[in-house]
PDB file of N, CA and C in Angstrom:
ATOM      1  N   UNK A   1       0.846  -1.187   0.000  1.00  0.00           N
ATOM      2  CA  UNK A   1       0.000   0.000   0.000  1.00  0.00           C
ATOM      3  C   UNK A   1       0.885   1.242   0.000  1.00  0.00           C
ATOM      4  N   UNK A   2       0.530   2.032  -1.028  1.00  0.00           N
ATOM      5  CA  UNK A   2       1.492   2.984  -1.372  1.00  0.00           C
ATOM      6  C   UNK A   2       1.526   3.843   0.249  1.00  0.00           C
ATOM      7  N   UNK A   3       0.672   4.231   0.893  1.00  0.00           N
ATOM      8  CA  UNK A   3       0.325   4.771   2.344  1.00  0.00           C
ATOM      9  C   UNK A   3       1.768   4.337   3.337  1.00  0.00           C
ATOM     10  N   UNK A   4       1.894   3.575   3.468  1.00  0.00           N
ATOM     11  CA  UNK A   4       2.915   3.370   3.832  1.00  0.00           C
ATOM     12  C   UNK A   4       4.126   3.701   3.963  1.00  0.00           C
ATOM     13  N   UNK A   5       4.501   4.024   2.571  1.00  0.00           N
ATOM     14  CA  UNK A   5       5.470   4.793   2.476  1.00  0.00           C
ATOM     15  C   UNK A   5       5.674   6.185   2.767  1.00  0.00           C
ATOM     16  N   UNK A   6       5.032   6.525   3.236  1.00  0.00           N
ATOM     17  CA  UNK A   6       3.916   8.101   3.809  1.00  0.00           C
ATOM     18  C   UNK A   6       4.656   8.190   4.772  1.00  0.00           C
ATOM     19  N   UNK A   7       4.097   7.240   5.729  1.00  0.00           N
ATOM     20  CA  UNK A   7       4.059   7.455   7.387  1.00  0.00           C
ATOM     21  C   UNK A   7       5.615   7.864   8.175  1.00  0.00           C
ATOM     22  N   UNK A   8       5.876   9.204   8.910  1.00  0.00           N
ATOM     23  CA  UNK A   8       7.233   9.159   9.272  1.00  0.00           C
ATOM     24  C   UNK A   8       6.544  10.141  10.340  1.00  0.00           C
ATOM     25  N   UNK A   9       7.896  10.838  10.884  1.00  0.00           N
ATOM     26  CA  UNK A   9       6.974  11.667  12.244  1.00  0.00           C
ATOM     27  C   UNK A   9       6.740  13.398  11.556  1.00  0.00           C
ATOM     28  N   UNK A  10       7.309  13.320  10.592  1.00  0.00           N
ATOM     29  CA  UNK A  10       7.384  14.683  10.232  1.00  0.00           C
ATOM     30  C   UNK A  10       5.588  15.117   9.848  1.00  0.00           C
ATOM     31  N   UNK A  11       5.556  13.502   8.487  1.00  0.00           N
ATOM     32  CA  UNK A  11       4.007  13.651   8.142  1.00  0.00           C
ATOM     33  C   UNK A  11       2.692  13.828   9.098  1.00  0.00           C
ATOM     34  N   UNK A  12       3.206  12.450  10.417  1.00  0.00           N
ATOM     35  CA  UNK A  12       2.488  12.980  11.708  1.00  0.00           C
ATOM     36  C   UNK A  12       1.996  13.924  11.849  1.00  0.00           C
ATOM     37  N   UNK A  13       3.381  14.965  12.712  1.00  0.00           N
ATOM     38  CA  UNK A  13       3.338  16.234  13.044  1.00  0.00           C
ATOM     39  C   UNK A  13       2.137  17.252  11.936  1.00  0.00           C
ATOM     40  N   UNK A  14       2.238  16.956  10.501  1.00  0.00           N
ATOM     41  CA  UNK A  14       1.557  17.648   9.920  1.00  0.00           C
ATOM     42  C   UNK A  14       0.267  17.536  10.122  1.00  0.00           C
ATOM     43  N   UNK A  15      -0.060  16.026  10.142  1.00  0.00           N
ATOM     44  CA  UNK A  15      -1.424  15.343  10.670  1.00  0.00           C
ATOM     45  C   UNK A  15      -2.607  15.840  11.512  1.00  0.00           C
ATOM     46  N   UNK A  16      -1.649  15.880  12.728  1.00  0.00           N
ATOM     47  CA  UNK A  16      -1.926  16.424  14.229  1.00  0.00           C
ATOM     48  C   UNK A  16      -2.147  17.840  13.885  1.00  0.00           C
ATOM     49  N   UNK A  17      -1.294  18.204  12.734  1.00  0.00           N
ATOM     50  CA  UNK A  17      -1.570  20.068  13.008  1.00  0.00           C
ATOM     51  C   UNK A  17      -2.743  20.200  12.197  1.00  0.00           C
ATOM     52  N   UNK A  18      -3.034  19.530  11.078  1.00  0.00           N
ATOM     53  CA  UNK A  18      -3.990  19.318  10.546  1.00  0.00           C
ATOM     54  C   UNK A  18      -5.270  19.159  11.229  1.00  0.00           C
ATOM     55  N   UNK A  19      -5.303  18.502  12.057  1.00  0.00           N
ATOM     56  CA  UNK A  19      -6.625  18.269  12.549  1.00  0.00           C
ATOM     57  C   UNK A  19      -6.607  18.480  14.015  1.00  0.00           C
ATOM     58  N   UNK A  20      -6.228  19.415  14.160  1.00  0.00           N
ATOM     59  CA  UNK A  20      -6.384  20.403  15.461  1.00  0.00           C
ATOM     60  C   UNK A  20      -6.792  21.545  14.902  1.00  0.00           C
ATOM     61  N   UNK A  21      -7.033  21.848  13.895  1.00  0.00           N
ATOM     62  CA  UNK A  21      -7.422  23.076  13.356  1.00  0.00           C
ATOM     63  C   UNK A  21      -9.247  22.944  13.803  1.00  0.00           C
ATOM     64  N   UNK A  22      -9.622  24.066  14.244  1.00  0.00           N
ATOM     65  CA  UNK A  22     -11.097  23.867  14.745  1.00  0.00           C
ATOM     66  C   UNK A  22     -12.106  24.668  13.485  1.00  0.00           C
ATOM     67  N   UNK A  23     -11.582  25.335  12.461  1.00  0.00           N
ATOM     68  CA  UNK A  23     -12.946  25.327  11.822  1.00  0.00           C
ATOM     69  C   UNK A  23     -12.253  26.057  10.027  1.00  0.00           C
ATOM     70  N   UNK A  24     -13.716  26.197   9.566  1.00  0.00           N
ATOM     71  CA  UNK A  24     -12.776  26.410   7.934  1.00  0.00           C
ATOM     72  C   UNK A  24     -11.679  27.853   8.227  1.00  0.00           C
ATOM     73  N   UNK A  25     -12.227  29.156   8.925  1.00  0.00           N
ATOM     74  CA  UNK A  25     -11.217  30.066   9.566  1.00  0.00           C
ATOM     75  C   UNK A  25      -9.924  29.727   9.403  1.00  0.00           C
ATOM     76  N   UNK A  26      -9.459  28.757  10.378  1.00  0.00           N
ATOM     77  CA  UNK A  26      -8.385  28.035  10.999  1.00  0.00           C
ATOM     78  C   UNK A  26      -7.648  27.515   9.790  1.00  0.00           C
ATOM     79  N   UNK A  27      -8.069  26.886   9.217  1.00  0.00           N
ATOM     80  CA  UNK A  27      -7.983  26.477   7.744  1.00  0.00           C
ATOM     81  C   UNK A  27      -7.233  27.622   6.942  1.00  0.00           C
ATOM     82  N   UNK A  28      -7.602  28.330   6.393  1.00  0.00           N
ATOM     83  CA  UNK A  28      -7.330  29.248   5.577  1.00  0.00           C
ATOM     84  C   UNK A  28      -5.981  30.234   6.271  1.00  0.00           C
ATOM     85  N   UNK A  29      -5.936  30.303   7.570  1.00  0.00           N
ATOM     86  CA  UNK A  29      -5.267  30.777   7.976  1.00  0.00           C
ATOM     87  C   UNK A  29      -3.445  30.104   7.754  1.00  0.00           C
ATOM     88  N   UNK A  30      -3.554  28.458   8.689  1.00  0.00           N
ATOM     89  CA  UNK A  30      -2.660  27.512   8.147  1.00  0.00           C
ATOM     90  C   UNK A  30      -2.312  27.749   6.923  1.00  0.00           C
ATOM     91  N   UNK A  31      -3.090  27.100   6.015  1.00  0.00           N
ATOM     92  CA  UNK A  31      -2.523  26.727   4.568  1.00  0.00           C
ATOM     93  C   UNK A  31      -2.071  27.776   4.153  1.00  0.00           C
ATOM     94  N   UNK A  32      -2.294  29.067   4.290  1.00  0.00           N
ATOM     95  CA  UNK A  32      -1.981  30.083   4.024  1.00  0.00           C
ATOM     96  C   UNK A  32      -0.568  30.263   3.888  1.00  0.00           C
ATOM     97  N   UNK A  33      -0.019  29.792   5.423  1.00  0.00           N
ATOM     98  CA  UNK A  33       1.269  30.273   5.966  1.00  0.00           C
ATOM     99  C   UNK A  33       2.099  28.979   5.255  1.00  0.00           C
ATOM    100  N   UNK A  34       1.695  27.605   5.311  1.00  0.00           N
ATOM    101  CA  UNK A  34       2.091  26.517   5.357  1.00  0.00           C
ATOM    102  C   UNK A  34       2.571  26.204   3.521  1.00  0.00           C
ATOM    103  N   UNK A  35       1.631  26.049   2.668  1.00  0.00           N
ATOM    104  CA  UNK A  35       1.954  26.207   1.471  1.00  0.00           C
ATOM    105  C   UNK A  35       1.342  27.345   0.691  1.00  0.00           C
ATOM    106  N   UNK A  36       2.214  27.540  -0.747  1.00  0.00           N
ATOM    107  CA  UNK A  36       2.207  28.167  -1.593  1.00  0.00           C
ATOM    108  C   UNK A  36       0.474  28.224  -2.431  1.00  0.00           C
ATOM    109  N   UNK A  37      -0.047  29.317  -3.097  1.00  0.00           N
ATOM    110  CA  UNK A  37      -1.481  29.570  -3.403  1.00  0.00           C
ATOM    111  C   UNK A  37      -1.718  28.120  -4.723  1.00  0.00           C
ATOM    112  N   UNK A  38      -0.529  28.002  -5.068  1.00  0.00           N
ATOM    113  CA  UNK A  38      -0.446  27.262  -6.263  1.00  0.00           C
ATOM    114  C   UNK A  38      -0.289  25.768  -6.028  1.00  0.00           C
ATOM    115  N   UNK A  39       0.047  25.244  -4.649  1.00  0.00           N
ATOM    116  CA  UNK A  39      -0.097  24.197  -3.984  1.00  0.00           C
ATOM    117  C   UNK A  39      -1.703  24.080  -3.724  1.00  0.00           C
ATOM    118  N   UNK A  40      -1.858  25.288  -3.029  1.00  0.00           N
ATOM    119  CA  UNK A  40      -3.318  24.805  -2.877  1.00  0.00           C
ATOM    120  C   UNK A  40      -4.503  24.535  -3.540  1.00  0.00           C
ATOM    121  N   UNK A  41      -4.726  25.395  -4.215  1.00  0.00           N
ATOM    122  CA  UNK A  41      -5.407  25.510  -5.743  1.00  0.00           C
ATOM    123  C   UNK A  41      -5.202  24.094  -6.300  1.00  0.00           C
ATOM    124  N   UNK A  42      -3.723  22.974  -6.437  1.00  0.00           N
ATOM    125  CA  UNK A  42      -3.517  21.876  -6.879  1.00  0.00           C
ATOM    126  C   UNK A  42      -4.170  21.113  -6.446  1.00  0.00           C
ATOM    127  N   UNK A  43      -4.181  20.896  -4.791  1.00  0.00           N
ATOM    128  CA  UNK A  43      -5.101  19.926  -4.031  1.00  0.00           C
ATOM    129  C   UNK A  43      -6.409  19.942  -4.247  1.00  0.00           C
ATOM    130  N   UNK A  44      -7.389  21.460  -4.111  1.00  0.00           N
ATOM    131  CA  UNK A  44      -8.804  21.619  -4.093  1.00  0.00           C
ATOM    132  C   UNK A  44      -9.064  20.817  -5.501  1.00  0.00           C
ATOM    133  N   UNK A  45      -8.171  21.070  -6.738  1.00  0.00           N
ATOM    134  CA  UNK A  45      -8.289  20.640  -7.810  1.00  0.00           C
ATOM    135  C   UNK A  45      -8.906  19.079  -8.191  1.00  0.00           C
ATOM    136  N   UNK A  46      -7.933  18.924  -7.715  1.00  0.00           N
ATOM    137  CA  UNK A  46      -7.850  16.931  -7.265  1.00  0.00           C
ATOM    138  C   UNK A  46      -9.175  16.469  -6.278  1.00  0.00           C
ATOM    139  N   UNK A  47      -9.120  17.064  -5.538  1.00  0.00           N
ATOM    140  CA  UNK A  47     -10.709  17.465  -4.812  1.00  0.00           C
ATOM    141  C   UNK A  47     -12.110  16.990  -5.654  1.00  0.00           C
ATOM    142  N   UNK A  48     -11.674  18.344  -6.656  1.00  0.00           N
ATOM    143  CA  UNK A  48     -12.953  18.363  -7.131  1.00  0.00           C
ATOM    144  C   UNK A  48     -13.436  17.688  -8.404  1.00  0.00           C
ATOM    145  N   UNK A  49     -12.007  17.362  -9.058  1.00  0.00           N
ATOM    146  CA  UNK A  49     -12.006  16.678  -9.851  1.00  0.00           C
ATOM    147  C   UNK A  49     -12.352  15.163  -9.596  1.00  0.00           C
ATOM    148  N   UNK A  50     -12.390  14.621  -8.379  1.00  0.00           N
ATOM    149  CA  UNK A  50     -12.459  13.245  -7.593  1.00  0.00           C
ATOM    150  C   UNK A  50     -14.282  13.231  -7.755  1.00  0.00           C
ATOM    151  N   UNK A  51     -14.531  14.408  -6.865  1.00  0.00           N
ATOM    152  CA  UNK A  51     -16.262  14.835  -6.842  1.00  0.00           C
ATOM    153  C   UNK A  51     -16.802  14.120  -8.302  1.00  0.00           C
ATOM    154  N   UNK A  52     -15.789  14.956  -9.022  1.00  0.00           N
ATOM    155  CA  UNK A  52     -16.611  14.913 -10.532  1.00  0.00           C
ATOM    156  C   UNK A  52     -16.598  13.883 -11.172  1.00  0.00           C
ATOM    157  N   UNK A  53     -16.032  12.828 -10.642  1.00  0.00           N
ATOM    158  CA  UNK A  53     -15.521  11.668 -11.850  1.00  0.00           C
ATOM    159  C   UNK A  53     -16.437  10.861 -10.750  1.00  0.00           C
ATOM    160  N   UNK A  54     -16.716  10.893  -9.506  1.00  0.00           N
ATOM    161  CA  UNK A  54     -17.695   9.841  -8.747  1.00  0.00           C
ATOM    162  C   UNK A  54     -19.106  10.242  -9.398  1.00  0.00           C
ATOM    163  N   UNK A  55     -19.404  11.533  -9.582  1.00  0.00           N
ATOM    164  CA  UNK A  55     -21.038  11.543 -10.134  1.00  0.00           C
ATOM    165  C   UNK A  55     -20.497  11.375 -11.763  1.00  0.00           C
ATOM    166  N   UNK A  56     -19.793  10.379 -12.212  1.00  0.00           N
ATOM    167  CA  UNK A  56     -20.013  10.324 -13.887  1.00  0.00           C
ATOM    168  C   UNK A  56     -19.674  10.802 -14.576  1.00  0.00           C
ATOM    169  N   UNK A  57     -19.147  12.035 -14.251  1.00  0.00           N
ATOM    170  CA  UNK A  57     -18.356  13.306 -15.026  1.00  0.00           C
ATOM    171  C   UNK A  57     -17.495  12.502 -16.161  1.00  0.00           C
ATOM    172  N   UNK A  58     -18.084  13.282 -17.729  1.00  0.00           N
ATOM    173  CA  UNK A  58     -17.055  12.937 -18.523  1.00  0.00           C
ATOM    174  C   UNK A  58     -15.687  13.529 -18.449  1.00  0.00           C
ATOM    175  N   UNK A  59     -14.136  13.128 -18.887  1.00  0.00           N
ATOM    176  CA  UNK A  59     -13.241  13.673 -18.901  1.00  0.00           C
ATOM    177  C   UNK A  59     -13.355  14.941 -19.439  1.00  0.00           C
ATOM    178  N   UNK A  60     -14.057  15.629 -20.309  1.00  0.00           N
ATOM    179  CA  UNK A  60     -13.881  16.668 -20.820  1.00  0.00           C
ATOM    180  C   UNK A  60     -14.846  17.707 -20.313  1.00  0.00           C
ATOM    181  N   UNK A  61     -15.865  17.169 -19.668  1.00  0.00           N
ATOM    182  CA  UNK A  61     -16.628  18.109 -18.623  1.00  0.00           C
ATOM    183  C   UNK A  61     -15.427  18.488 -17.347  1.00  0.00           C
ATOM    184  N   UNK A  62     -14.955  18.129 -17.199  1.00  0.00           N
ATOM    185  CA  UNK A  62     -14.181  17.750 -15.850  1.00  0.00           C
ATOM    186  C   UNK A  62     -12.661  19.020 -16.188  1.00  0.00           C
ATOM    187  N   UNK A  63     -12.491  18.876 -17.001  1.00  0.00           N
ATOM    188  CA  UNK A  63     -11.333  19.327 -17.872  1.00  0.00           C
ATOM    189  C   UNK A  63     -12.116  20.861 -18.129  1.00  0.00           C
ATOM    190  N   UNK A  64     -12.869  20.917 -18.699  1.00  0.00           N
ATOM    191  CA  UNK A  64     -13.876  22.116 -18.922  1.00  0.00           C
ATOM    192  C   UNK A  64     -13.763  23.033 -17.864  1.00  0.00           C
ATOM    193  N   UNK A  65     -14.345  22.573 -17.087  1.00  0.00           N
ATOM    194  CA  UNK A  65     -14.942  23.052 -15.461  1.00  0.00           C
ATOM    195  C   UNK A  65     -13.835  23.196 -14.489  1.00  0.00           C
ATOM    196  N   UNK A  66     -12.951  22.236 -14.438  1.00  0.00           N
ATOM    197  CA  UNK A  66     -11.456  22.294 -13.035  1.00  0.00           C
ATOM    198  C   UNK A  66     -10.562  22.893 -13.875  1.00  0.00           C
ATOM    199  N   UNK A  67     -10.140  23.096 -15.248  1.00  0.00           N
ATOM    200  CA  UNK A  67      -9.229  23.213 -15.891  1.00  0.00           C
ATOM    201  C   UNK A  67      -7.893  22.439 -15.496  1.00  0.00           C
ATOM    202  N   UNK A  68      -8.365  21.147 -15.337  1.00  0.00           N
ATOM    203  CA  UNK A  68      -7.228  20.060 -14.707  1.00  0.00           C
ATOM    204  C   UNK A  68      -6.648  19.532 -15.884  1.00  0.00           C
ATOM    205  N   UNK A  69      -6.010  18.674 -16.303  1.00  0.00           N
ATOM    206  CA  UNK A  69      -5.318  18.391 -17.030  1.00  0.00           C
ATOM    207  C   UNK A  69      -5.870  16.960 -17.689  1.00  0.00           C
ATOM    208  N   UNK A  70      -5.771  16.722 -18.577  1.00  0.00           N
ATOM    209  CA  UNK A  70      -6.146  14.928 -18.296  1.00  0.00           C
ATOM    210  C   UNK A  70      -5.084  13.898 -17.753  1.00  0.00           C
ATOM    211  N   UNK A  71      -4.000  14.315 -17.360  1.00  0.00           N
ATOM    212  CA  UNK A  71      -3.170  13.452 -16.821  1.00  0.00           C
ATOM    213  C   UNK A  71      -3.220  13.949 -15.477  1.00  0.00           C
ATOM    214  N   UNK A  72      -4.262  14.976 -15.010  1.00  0.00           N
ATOM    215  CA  UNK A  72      -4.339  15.133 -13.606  1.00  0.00           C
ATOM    216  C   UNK A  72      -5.818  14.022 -13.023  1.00  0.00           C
ATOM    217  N   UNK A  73      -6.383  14.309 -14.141  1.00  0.00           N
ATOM    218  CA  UNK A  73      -7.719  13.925 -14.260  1.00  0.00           C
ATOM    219  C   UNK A  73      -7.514  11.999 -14.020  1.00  0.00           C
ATOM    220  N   UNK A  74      -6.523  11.893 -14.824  1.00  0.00           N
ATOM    221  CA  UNK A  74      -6.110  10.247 -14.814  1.00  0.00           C
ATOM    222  C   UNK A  74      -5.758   9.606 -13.802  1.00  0.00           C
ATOM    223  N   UNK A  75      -4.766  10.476 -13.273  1.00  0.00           N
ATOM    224  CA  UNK A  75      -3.734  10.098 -11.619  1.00  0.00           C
ATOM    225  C   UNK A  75      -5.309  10.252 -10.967  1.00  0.00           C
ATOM    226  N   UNK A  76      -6.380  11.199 -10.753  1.00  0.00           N
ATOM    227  CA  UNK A  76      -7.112  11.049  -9.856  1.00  0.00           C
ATOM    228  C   UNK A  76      -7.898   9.665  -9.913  1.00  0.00           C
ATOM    229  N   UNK A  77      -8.436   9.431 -11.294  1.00  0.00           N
ATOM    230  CA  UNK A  77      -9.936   8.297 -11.547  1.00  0.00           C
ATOM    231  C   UNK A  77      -8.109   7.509 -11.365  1.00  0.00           C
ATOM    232  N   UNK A  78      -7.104   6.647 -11.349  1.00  0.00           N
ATOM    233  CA  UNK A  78      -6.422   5.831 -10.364  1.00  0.00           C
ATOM    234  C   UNK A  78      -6.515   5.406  -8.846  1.00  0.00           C
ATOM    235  N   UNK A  79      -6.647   6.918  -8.454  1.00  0.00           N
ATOM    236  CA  UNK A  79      -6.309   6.988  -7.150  1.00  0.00           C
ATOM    237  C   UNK A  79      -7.793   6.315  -6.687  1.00  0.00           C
ATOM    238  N   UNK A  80      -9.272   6.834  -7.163  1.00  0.00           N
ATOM    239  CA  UNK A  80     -10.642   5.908  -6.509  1.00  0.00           C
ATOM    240  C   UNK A  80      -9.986   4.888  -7.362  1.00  0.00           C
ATOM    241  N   UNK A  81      -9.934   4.616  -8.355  1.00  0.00           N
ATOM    242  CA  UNK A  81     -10.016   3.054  -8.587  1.00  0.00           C
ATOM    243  C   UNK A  81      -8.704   1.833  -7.473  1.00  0.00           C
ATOM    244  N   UNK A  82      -7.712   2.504  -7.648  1.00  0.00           N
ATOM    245  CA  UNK A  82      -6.566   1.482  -6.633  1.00  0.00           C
ATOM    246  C   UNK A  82      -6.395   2.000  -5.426  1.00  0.00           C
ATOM    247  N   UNK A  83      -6.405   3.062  -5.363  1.00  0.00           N
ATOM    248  CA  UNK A  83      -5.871   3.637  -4.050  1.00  0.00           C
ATOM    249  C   UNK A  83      -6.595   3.216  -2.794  1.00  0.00           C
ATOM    250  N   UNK A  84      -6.553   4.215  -1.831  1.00  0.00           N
ATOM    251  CA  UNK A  84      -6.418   3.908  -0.380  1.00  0.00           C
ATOM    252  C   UNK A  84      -8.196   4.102  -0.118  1.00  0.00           C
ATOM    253  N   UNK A  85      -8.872   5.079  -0.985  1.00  0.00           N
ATOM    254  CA  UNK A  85     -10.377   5.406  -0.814  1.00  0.00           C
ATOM    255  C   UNK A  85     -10.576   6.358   0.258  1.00  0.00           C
ATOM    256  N   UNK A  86      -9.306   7.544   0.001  1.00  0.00           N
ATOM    257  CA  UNK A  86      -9.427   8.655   0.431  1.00  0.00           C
ATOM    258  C   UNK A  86     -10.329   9.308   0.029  1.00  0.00           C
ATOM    259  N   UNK A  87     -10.467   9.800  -1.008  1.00  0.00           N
ATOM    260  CA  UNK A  87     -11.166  10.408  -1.569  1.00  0.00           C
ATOM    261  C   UNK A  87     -12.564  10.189  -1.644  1.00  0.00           C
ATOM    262  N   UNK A  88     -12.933   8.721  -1.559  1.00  0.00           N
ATOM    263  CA  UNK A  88     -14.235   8.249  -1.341  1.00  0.00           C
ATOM    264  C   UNK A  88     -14.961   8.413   0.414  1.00  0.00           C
ATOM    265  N   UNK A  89     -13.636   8.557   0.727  1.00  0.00           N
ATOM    266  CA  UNK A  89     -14.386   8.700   2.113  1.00  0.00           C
ATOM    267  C   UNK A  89     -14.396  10.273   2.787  1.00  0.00           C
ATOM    268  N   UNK A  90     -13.409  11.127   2.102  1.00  0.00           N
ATOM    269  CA  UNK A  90     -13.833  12.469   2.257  1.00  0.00           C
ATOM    270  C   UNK A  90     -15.093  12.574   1.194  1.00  0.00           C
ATOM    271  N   UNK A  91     -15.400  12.108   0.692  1.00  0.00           N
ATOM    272  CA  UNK A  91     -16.574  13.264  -0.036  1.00  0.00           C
ATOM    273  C   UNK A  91     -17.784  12.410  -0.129  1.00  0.00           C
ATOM    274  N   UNK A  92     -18.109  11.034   0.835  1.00  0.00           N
ATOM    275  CA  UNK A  92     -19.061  10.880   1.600  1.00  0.00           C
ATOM    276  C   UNK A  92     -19.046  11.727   2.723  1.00  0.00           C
ATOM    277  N   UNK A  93     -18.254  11.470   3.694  1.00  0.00           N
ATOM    278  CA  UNK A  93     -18.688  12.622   4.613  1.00  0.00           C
ATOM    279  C   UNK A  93     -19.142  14.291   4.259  1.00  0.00           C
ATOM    280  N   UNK A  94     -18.546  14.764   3.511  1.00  0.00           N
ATOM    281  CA  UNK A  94     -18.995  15.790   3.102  1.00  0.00           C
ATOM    282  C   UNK A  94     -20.246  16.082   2.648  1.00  0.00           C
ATOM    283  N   UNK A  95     -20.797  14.576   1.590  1.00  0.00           N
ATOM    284  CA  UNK A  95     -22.704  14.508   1.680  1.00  0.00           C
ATOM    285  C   UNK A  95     -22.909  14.426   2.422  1.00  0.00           C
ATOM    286  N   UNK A  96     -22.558  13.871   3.683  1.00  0.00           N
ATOM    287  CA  UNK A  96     -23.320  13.243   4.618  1.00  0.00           C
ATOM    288  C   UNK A  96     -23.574  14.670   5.643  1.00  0.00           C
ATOM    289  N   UNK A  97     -22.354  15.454   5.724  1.00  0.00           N
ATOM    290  CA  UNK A  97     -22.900  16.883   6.210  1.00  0.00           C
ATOM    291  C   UNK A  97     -23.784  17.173   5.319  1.00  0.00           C
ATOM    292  N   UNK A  98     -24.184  18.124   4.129  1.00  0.00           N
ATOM    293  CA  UNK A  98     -24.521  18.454   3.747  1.00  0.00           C
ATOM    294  C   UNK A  98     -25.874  18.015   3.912  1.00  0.00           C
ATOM    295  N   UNK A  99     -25.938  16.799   3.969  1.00  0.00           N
ATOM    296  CA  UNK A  99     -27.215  16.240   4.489  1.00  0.00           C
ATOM    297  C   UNK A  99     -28.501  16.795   5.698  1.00  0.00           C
ATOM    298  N   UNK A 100     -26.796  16.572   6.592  1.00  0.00           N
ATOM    299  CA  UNK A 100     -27.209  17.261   8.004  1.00  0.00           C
ATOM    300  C   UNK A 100     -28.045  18.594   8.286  1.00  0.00           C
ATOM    301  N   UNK A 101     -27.213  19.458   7.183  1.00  0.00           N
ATOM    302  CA  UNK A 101     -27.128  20.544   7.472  1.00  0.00           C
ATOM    303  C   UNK A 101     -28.915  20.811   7.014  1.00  0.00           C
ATOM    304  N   UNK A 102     -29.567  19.860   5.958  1.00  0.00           N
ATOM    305  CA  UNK A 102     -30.647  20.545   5.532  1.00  0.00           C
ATOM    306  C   UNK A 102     -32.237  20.180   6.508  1.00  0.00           C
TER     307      UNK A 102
END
């Protein structure tokens, strides 16, 4: 499992700082300081591009709309298909708020 190769104390440390953050505020503040606008923008990307390829999204809607790449677009529909099901499990929870919220 590629995850694995992840785990050290540094990534930890990021972990922990990660999720001690108490709300989106907190958020914006971190990433701010932590990485570059162009780092971040990369991640939300991958994000949303993940969103888009779970509801069906053709590659070129997807490409349209994120202005992702198709070899960004590719590494992502990899990552749900082999990967760890990060992505599947952030953006259930995220319906599942959204749920909440109504």
């Amino acid at each position: 499992m590629q995850i694995d190769k992840l785990r050290g104390k540094q990534l930890d440390q990021l972990f922990d700082a990660i999720l001690s953050l108490k709300d989106r505020e907190e958020c914006y503040r971190f990433f701010d300081d932590i990485a570059t606008m162009s780092e971040i923008q990369s991640i939300s990307q991958r994000l949303q591009v993940a969103k888009m390829l779970t509801e069906g999204q053709t590659y070129s809607a997807i490409e349209q709309e994120t202005k992702a790449s198709t070899a960004t677009i590719s590494r992502v529909r990899r990552c749900i298909n082999y990967g760890s099901d990060g992505y599947q499990m952030v953006l259930d929870r995220i319906l599942d708020d959204k749920e909440t919220e109504k």
